[in-house]
C-alpha atoms as a PDB file:
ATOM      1  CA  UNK A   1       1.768 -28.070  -0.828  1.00  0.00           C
ATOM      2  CA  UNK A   2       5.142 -27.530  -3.365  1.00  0.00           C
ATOM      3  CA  UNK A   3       2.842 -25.545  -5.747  1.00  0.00           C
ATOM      4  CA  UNK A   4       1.745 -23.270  -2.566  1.00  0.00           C
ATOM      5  CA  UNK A   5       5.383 -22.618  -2.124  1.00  0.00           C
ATOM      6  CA  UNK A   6       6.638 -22.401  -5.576  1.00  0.00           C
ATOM      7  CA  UNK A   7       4.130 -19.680  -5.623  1.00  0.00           C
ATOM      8  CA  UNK A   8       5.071 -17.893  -2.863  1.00  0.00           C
ATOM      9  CA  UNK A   9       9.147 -18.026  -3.690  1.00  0.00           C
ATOM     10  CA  UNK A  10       8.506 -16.430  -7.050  1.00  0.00           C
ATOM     11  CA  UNK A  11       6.030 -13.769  -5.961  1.00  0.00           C
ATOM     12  CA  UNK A  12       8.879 -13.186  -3.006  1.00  0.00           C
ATOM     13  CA  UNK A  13      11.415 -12.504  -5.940  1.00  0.00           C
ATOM     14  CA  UNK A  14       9.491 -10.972  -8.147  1.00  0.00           C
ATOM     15  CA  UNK A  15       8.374  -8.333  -4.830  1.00  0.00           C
ATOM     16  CA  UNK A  16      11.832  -7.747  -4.624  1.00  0.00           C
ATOM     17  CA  UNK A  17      13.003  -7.366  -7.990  1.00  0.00           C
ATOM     18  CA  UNK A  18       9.673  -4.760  -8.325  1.00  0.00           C
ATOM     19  CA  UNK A  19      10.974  -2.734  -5.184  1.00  0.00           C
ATOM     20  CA  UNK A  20      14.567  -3.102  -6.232  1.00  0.00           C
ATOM     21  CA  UNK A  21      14.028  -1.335  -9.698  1.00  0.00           C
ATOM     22  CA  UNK A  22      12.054   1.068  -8.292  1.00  0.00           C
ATOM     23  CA  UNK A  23      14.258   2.133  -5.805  1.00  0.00           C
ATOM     24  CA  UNK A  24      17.094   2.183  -8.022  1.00  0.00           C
ATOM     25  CA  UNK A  25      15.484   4.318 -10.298  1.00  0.00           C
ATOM     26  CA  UNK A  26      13.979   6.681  -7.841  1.00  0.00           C
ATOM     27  CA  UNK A  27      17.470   7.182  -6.565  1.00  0.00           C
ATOM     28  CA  UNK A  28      18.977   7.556 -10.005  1.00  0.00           C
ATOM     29  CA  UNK A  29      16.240  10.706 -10.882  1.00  0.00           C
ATOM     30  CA  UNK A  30      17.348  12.256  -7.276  1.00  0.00           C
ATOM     31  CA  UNK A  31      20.929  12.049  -7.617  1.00  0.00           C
ATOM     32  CA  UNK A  32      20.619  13.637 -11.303  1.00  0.00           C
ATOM     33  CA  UNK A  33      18.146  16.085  -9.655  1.00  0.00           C
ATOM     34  CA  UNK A  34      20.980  16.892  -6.748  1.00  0.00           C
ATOM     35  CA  UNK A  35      23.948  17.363  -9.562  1.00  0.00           C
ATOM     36  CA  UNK A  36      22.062  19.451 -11.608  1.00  0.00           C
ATOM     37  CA  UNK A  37      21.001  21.677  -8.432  1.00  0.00           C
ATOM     38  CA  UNK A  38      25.003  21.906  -7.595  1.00  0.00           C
ATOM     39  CA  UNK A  39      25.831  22.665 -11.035  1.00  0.00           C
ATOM     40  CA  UNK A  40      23.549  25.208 -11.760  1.00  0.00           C
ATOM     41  CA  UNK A  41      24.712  26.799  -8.272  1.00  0.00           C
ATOM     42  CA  UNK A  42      28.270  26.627  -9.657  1.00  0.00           C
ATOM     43  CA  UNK A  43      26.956  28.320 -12.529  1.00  0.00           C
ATOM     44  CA  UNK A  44      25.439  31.513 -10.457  1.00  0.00           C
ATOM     45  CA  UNK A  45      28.934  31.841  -8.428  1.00  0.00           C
ATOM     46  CA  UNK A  46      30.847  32.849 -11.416  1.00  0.00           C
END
């Protein structure tokens, strides 16, 4: 019965470090994609 939850605990943290990183890098690529929309609109104002 430990090795059933040993199991589960480490594919619970390894789910979360998965959806962490992907979140974190989904977020990263849309922030860069909203900065460079504001810049370029920056850009077209002058």
């Amino acid at each position: 019965m430990k090795l059933v939850w040993t199991i589960a605990a480490f594919g619970s943290l390894a789910w979360y470090v998965l959806l962490t990183g992907y979140v974190a890098v989904r977020g990263a690529k849309d922030i860069r994609a909203m900065l460079a929309r504001l810049s370029s609109r920056k850009e077209n104002r002058t």
